[in-house]
C-alpha atoms as a PDB file:
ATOM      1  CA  UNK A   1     198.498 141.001  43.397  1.00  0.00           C
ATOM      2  CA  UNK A   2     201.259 139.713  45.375  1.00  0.00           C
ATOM      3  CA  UNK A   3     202.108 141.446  48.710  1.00  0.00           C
ATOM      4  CA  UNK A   4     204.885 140.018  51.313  1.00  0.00           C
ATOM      5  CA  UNK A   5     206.160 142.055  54.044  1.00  0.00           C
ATOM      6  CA  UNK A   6     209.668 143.058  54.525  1.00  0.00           C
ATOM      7  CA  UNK A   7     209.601 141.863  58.088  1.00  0.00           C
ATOM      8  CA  UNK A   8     207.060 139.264  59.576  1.00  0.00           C
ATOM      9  CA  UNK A   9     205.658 140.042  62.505  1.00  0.00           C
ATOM     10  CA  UNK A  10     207.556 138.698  65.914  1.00  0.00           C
ATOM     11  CA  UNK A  11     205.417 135.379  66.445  1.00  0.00           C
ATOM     12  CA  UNK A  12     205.631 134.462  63.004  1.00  0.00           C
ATOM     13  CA  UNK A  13     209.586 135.349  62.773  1.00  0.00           C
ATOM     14  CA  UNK A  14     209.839 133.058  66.140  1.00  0.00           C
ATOM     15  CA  UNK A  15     207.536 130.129  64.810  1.00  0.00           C
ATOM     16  CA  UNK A  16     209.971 130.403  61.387  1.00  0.00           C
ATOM     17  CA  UNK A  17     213.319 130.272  63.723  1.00  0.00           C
ATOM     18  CA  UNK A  18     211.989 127.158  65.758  1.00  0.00           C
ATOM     19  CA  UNK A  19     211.509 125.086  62.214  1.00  0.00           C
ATOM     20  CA  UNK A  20     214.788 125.901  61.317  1.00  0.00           C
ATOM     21  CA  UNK A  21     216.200 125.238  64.876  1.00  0.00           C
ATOM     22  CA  UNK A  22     214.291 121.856  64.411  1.00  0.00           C
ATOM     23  CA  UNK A  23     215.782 120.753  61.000  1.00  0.00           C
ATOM     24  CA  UNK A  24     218.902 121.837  62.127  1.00  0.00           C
ATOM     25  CA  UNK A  25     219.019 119.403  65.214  1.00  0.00           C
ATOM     26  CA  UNK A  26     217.053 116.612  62.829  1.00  0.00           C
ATOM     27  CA  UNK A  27     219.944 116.697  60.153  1.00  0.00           C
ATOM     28  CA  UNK A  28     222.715 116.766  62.996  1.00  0.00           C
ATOM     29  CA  UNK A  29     221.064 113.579  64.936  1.00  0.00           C
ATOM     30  CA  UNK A  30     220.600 111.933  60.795  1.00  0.00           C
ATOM     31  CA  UNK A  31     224.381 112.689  61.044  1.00  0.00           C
ATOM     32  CA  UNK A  32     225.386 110.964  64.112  1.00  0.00           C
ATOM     33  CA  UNK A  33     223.815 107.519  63.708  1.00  0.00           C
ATOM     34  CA  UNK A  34     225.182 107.519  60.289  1.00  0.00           C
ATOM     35  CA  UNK A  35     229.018 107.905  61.647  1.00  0.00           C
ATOM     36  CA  UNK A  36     227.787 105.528  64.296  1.00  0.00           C
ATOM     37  CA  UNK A  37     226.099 103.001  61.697  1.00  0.00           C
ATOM     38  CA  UNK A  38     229.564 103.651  59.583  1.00  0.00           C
ATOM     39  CA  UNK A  39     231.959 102.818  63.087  1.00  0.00           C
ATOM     40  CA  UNK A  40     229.730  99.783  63.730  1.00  0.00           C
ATOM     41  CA  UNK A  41     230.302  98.657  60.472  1.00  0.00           C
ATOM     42  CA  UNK A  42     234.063  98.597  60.829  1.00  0.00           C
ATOM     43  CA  UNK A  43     233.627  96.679  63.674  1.00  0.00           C
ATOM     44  CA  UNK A  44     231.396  93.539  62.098  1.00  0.00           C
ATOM     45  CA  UNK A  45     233.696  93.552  59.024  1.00  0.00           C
ATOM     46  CA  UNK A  46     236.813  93.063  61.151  1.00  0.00           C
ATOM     47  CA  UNK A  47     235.087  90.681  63.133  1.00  0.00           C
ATOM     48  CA  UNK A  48     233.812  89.317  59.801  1.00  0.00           C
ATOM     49  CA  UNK A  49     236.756  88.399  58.300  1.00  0.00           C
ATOM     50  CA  UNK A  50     239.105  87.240  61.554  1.00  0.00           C
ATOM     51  CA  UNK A  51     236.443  84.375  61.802  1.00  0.00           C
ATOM     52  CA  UNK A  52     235.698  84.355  57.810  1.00  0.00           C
ATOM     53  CA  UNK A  53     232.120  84.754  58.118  1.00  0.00           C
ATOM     54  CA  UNK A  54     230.572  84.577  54.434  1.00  0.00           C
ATOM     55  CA  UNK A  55     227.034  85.284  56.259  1.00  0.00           C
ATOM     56  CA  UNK A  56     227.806  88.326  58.394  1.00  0.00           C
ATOM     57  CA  UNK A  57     230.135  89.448  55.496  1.00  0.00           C
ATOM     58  CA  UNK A  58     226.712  89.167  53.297  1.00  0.00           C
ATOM     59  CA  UNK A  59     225.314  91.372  55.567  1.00  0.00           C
ATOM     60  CA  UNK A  60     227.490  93.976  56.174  1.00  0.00           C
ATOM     61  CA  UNK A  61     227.532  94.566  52.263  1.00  0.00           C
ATOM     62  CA  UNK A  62     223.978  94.722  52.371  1.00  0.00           C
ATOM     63  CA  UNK A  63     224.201  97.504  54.949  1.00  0.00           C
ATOM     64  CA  UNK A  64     226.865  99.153  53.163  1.00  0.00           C
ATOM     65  CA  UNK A  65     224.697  99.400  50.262  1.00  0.00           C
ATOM     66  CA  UNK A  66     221.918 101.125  52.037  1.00  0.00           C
ATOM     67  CA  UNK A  67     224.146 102.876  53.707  1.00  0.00           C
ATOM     68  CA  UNK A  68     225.541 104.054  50.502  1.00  0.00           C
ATOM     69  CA  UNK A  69     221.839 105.162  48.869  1.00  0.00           C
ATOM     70  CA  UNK A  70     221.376 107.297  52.115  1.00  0.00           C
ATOM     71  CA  UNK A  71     224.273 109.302  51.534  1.00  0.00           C
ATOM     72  CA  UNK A  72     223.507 109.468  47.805  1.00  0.00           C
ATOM     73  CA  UNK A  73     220.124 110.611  48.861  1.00  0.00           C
ATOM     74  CA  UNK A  74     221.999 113.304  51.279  1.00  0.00           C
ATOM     75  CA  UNK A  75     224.047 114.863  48.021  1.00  0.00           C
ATOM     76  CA  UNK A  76     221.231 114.829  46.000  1.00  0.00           C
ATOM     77  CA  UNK A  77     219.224 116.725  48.830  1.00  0.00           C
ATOM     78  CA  UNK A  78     222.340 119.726  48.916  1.00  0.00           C
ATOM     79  CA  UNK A  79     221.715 120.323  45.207  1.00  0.00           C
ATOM     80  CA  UNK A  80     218.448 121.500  46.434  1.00  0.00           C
ATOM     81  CA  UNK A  81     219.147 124.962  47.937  1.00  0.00           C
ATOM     82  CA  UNK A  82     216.478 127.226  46.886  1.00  0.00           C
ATOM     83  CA  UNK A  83     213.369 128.691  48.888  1.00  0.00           C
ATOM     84  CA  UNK A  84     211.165 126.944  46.690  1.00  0.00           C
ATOM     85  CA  UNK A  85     212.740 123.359  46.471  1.00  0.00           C
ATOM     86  CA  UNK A  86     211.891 122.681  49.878  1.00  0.00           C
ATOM     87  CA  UNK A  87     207.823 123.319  49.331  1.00  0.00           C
ATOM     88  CA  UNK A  88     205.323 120.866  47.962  1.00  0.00           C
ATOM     89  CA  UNK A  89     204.615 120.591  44.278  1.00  0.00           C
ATOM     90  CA  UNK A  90     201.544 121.053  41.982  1.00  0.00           C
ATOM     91  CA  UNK A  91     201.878 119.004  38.887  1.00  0.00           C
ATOM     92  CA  UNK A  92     200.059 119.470  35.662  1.00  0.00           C
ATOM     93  CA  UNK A  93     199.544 117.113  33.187  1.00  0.00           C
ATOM     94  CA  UNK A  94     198.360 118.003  29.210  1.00  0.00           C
ATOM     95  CA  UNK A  95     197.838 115.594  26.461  1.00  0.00           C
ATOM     96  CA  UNK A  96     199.541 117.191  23.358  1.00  0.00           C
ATOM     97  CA  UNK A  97     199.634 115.885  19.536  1.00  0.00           C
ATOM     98  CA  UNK A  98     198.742 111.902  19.243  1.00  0.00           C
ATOM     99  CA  UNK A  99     194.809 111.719  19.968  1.00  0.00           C
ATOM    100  CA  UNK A 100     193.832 108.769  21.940  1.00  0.00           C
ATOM    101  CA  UNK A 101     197.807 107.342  21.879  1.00  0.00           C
ATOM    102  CA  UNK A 102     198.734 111.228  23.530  1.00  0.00           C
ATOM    103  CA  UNK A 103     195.985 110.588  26.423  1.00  0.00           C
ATOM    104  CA  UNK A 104     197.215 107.320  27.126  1.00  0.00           C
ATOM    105  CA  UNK A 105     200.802 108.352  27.440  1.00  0.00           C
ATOM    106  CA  UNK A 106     199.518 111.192  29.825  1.00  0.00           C
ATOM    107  CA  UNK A 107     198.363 108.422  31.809  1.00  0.00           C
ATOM    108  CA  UNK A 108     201.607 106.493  31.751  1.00  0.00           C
ATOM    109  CA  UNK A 109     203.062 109.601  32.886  1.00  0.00           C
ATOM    110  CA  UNK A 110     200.642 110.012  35.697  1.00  0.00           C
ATOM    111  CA  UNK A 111     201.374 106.843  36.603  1.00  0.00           C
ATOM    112  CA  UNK A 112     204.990 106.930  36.891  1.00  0.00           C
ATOM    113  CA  UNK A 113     205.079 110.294  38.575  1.00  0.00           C
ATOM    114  CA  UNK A 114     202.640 108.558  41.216  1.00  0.00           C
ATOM    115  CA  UNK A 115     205.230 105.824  41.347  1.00  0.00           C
ATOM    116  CA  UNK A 116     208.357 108.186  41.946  1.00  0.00           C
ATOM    117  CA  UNK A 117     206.209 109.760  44.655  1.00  0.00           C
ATOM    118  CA  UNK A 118     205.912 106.983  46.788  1.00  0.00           C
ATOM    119  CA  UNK A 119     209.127 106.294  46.029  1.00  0.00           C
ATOM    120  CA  UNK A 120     210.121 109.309  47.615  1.00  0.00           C
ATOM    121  CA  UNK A 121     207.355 108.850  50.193  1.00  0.00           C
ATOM    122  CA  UNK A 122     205.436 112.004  49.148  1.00  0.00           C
ATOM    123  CA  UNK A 123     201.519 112.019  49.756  1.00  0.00           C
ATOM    124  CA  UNK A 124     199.764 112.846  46.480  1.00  0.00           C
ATOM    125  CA  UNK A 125     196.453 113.936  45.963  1.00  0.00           C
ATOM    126  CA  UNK A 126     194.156 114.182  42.570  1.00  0.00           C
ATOM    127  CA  UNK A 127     192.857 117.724  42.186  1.00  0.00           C
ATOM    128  CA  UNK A 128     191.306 117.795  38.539  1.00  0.00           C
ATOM    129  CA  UNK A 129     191.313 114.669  35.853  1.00  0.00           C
ATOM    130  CA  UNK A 130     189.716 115.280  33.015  1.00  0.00           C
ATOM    131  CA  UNK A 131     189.885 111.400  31.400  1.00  0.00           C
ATOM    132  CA  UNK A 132     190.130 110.759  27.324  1.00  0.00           C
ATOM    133  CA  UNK A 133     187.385 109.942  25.167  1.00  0.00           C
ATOM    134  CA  UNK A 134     188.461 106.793  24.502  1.00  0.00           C
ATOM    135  CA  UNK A 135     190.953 105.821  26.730  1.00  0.00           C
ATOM    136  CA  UNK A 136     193.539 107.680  28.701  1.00  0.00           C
ATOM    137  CA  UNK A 137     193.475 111.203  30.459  1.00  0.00           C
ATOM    138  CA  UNK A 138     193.346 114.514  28.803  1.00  0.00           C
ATOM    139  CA  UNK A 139     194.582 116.083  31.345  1.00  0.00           C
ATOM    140  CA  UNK A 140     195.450 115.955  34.829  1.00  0.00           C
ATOM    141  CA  UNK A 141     196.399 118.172  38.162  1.00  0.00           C
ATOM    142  CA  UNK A 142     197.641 116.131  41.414  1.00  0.00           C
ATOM    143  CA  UNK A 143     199.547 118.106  44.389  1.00  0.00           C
ATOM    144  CA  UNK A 144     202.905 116.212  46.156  1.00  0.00           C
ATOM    145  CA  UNK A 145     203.500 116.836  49.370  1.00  0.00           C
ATOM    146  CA  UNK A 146     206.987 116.238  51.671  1.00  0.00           C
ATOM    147  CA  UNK A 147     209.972 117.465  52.216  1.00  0.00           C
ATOM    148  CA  UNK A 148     211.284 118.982  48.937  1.00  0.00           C
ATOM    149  CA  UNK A 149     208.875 118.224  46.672  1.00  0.00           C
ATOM    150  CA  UNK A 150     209.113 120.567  44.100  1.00  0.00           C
ATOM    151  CA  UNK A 151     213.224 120.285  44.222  1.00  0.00           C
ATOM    152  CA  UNK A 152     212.396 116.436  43.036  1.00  0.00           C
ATOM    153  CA  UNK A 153     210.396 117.524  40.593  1.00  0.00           C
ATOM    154  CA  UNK A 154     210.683 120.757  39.177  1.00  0.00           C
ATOM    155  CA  UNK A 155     213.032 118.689  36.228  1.00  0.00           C
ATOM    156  CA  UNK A 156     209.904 117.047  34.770  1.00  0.00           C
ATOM    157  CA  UNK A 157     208.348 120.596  33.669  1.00  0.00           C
ATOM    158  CA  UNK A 158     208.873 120.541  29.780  1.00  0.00           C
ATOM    159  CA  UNK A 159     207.432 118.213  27.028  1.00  0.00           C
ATOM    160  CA  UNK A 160     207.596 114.932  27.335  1.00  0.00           C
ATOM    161  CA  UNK A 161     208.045 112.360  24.065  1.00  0.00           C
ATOM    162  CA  UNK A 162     207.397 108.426  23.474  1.00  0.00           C
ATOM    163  CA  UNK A 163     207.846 106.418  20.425  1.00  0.00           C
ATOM    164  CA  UNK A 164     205.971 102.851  20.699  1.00  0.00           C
ATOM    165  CA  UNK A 165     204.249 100.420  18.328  1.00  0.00           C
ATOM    166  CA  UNK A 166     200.579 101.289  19.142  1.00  0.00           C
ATOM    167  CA  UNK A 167     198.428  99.045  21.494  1.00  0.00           C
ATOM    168  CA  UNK A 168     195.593 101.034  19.517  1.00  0.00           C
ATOM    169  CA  UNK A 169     196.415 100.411  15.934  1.00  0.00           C
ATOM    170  CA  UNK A 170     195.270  97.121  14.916  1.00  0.00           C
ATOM    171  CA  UNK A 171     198.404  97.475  11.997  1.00  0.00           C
ATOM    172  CA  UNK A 172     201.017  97.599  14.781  1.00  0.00           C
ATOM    173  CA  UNK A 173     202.566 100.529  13.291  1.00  0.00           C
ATOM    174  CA  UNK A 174     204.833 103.207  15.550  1.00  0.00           C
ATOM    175  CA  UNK A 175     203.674 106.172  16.810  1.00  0.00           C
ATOM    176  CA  UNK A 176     204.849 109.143  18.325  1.00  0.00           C
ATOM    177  CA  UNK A 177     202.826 110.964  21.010  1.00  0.00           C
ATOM    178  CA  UNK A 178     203.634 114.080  23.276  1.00  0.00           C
ATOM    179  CA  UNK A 179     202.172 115.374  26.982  1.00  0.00           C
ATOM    180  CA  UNK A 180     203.638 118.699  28.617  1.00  0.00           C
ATOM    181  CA  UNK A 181     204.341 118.316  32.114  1.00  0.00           C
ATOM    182  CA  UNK A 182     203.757 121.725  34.391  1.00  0.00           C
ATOM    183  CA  UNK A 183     205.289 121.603  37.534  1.00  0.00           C
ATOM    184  CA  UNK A 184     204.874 124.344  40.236  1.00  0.00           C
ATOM    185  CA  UNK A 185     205.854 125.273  43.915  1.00  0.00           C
ATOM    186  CA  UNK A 186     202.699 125.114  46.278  1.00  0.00           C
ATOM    187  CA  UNK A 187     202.373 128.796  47.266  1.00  0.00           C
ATOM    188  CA  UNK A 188     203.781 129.377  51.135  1.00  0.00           C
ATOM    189  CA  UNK A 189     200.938 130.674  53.702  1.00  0.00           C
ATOM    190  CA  UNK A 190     203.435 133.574  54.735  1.00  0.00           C
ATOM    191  CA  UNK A 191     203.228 134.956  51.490  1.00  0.00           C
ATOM    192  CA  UNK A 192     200.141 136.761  50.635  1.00  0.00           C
ATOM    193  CA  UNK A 193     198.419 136.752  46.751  1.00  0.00           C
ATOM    194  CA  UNK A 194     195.677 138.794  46.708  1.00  0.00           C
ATOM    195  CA  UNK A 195     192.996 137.397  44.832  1.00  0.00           C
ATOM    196  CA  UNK A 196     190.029 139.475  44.943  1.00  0.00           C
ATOM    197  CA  UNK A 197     186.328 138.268  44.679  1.00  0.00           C
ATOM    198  CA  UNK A 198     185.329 140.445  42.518  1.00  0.00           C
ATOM    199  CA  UNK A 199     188.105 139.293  40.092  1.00  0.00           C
ATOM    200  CA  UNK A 200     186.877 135.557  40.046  1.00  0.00           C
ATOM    201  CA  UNK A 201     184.190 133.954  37.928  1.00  0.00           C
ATOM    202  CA  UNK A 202     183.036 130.566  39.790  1.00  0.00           C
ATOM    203  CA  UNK A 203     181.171 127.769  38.024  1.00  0.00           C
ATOM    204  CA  UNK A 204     179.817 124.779  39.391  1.00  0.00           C
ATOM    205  CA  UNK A 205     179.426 121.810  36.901  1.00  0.00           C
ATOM    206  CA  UNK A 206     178.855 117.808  37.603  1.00  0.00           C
ATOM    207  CA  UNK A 207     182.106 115.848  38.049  1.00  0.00           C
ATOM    208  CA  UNK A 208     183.139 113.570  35.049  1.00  0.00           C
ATOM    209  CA  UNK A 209     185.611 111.333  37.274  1.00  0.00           C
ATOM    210  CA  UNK A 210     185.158 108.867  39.440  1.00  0.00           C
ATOM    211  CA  UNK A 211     183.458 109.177  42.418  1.00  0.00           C
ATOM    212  CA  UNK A 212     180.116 107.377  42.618  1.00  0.00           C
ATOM    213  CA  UNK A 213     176.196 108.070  41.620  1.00  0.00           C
ATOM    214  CA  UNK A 214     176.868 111.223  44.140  1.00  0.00           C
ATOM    215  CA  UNK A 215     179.504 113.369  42.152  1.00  0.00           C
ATOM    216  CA  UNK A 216     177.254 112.197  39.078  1.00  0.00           C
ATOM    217  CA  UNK A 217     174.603 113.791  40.256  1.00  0.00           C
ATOM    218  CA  UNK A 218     175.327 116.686  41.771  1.00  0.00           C
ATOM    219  CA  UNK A 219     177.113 119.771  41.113  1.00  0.00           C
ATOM    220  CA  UNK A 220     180.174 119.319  43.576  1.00  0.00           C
ATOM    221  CA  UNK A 221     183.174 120.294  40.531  1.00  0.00           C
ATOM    222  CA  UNK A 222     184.187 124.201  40.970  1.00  0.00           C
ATOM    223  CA  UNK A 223     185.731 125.843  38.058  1.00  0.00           C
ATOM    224  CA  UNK A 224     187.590 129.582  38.615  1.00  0.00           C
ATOM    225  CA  UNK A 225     188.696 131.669  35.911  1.00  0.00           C
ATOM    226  CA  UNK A 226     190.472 134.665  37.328  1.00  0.00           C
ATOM    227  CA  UNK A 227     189.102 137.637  34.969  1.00  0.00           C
ATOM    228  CA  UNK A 228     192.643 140.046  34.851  1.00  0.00           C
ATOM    229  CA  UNK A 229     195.314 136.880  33.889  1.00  0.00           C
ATOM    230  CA  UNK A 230     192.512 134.092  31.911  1.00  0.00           C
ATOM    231  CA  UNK A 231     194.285 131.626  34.705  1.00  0.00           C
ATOM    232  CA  UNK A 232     191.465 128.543  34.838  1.00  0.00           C
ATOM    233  CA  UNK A 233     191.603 126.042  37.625  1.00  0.00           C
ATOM    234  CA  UNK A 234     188.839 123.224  38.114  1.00  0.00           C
ATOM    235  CA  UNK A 235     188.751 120.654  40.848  1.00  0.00           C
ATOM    236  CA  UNK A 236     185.768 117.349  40.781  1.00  0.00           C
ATOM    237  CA  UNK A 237     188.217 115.063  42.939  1.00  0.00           C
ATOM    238  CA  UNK A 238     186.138 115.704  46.370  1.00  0.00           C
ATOM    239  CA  UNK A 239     181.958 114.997  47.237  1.00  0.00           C
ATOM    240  CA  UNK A 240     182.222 118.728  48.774  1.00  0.00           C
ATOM    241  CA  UNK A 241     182.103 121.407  46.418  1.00  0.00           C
ATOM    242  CA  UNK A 242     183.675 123.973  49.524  1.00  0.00           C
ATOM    243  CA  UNK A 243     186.577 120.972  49.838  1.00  0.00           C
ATOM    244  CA  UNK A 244     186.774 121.402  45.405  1.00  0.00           C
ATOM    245  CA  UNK A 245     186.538 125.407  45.693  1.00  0.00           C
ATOM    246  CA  UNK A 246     189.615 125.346  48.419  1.00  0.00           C
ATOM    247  CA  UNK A 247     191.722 122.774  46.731  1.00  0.00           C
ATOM    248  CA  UNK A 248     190.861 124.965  43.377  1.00  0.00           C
ATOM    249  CA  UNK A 249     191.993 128.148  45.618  1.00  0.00           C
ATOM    250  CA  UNK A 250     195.336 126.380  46.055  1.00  0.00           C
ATOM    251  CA  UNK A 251     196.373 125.590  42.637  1.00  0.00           C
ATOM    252  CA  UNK A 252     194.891 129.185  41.405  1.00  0.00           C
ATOM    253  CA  UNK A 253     196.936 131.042  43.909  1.00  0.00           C
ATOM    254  CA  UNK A 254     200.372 129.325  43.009  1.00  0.00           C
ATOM    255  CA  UNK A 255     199.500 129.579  39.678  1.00  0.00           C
ATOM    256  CA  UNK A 256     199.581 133.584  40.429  1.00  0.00           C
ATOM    257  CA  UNK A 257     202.314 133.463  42.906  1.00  0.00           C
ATOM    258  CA  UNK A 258     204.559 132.052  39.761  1.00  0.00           C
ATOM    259  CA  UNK A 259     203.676 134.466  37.213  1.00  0.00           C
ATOM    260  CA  UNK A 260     204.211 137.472  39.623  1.00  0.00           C
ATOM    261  CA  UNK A 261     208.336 135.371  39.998  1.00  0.00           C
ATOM    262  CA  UNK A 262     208.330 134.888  36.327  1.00  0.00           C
ATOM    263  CA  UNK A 263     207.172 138.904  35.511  1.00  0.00           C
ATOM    264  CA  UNK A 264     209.963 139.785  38.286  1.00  0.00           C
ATOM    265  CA  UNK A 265     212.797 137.902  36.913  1.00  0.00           C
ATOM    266  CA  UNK A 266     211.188 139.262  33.325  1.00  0.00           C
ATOM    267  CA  UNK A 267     210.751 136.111  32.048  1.00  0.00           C
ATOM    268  CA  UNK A 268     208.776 136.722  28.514  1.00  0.00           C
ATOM    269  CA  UNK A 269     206.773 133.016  28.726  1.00  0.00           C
ATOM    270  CA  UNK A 270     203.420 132.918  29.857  1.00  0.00           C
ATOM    271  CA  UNK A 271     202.659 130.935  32.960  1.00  0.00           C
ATOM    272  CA  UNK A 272     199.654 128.764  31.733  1.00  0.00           C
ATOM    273  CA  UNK A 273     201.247 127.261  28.679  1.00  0.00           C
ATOM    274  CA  UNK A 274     204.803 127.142  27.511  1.00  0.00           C
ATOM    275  CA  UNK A 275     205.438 128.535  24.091  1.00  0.00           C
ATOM    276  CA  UNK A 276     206.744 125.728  22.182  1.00  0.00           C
ATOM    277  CA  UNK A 277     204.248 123.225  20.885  1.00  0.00           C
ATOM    278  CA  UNK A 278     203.493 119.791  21.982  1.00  0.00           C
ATOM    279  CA  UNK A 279     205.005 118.020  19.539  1.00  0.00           C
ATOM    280  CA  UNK A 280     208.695 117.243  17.472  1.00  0.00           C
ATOM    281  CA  UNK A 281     211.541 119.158  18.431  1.00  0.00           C
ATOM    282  CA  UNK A 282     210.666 120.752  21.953  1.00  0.00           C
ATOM    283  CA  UNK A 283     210.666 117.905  23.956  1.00  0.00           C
ATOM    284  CA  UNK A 284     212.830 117.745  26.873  1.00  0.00           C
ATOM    285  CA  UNK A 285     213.130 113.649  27.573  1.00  0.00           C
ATOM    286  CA  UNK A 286     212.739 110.824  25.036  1.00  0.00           C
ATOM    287  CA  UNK A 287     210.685 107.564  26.340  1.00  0.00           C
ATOM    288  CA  UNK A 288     211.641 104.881  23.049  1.00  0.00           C
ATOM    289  CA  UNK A 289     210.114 101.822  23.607  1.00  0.00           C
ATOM    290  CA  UNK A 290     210.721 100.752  19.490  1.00  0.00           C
ATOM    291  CA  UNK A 291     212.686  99.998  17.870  1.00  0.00           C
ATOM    292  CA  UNK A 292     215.117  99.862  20.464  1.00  0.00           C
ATOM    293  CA  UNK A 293     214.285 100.418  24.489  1.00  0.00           C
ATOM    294  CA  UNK A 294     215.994 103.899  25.785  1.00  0.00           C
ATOM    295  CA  UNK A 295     215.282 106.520  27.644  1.00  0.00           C
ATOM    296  CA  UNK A 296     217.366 109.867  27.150  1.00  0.00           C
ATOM    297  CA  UNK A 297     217.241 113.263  28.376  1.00  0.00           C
ATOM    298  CA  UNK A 298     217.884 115.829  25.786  1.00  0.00           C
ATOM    299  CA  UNK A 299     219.106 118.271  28.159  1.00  0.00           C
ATOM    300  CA  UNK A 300     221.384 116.606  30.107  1.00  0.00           C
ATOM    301  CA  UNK A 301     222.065 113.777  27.673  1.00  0.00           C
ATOM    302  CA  UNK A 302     221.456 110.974  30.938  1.00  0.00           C
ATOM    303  CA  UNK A 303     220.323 108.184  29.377  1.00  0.00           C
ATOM    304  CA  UNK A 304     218.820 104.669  31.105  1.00  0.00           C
ATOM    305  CA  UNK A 305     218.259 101.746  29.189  1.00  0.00           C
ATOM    306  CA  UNK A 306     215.606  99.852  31.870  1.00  0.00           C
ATOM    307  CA  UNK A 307     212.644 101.721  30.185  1.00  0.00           C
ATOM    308  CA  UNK A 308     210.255  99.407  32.550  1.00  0.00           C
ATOM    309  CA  UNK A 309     212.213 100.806  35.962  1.00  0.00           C
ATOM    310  CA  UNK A 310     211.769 104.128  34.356  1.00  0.00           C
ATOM    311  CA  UNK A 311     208.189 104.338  33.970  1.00  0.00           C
ATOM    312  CA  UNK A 312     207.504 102.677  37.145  1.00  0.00           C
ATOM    313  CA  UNK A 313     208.946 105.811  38.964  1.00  0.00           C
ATOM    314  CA  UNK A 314     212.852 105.067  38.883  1.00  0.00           C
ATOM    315  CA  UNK A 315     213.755 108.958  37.994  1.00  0.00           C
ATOM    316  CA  UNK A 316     216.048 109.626  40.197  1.00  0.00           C
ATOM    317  CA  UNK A 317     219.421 109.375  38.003  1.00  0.00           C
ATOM    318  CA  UNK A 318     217.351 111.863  35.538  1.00  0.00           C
ATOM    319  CA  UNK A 319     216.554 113.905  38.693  1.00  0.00           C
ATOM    320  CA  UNK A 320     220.450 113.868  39.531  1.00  0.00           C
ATOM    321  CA  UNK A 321     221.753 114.282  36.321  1.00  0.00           C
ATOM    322  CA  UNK A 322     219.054 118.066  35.840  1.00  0.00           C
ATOM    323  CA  UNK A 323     219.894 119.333  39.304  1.00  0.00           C
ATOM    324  CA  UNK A 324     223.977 119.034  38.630  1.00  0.00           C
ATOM    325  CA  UNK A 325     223.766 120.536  35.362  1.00  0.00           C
ATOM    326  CA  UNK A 326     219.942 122.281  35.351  1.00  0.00           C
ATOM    327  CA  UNK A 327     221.354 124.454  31.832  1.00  0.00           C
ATOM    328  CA  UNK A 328     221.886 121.422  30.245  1.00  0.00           C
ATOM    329  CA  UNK A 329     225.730 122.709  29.255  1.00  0.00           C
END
């Protein structure tokens, strides 16, 4: 299924070299005006406080703190020294045990991984939504794309909990409601999985998204089930059924490129669906919104009290806190 040569050919080994020479000299220049930016600095403050300047001392703080969050950004970017941190990401979404109160909170989560990505200033894209009955999204598969993507976000693969007084129960009781979060590195084009045509079942079925009288009415969504593994992947996000089959292709062959890692490093979870349920005791990060306001990680133990900055993308302490301690010891 999955072949990649010892040795790539010359122009592909020279085209590999050049990137490298390129992020090399990127990093180096990053480098530079930062000691400049920090010698500059110096400079203003000094002058700052001969002529006791409360405004330029207000904004030499200001830079300081910036300056400070771009550094923090540059540790948290060495923690990411794997292969696969540095490719885009493919992130799954499930509803798990709540009903319509689960599908909302998979939309939440949507949301605030949507959030994190511009943050980060990712490009996302919606592959496959598949949207509640009621309200909400069953489930959902969107692709990230920039500079370490997966490293950001491989921590969010695991179940996810949140405890709220419903918006949907006309009692105002609490509920509890659970969505698993799938998270996987975008397959590189020098590495080649072998999927064969004769191994793929394609179907063709009307979108159920958004997207206008034309999706509606036409059969544009492409579903593949790839016979050997039972692997299904569906795209309805594009007009184009070719533009649905190839985005499709894309999350079907990382999908494969991960379980041929997981079989190698004999890993004994399958790669569609991790083997603890969707519901109490496996999740990996609490979302409490009553009766008190906390978020807290349950493998890391990070916690964050501004539930609000949370869920409007603000992960990156939680991000922090998994990469420097990814066992959870």
């Amino acid at each position: 299924m999955l072949a990649q040569p010892e040795f790539w050919d010359d122009q592909a080994r020279a085209a590999e070299i050049l990137k490298e020479r390129g992020a090399l000299i990127q990093a180096l220049e990053e480098w530079q005006q930062r000691v400049k930016q920090v010698e500059d600095l110096e400079v203003l403050l000094e002058l700052a406080l001969e002529e006791e300047d409360q405004g330029a001392l207000k904004d030499v703080a200001k830079e300081l703190a910036d300056l400070e969050k771009t550094f923090s950004d540059w540790e948290l970017r060495l923690l990411l020294g794997s292969d696969e941190d540095q490719k885009n990401a493919i992130i799954t979404i499930h509803a798990g045990a709540g009903g319509t109160e689960a599908n909302d909170w998979t939309q939440m989560l949507l949301r605030m991984f949507l959030r994190y990505s511009e943050r980060k200033g990712f490009k996302t894209e919606t592959i496959d939504l598949l949207p509640g009955d009621e309200a909400g999204v069953k489930s959902v598969t969107f692709t990230a794309s920039g500079p370490f993507a997966y490293g950001y976000f491989k921590s969010e693969t695991g179940i996810h909990r949140l405890v709220r007084i419903s918006p949907f129960d006309a009692s105002g009781r609490r509920h509890t409601s659970f969505a698993a979060v799938q998270v996987l590195p975008e397959v590189d084009d020098r590495i080649d999985v072998d999927i064969q045509e004769k191994d793929l079942r394609i179907d063709t079925f009307r979108a159920s998204g958004p997207g206008g009288q034309h999706v509606n009415k036409t059969s544009s969504a492409v579903r593949l089930t790839h016979i050997p593994t039972g692997i299904v992947v569906s795209s309805q996000s594009e007009r184009s059924q070719h533009r649905n089959k190839e985005l499709a292709m894309k999350v079907l062959r990382a999908r494969l490129y991960n379980l041929e890692q997981r079989k190698r490093e004999e890993k004994k979870q399958e790669l569609q669906e991790s083997q603890k349920e969707i519901a109490w005791g496996s999740q990996i990060r609490s979302y409490t919104l009553q009766p008190y306001r906390l978020v807290k990680d349950h493998r890391t133990k990070h916690e964050a009290g501004n539930v609000d900055a949370v869920l409007d993308g603000d992960l990156d302490g939680f991000v922090e806190a998994f990469l420097l301690n990814p066992e959870g010891n």
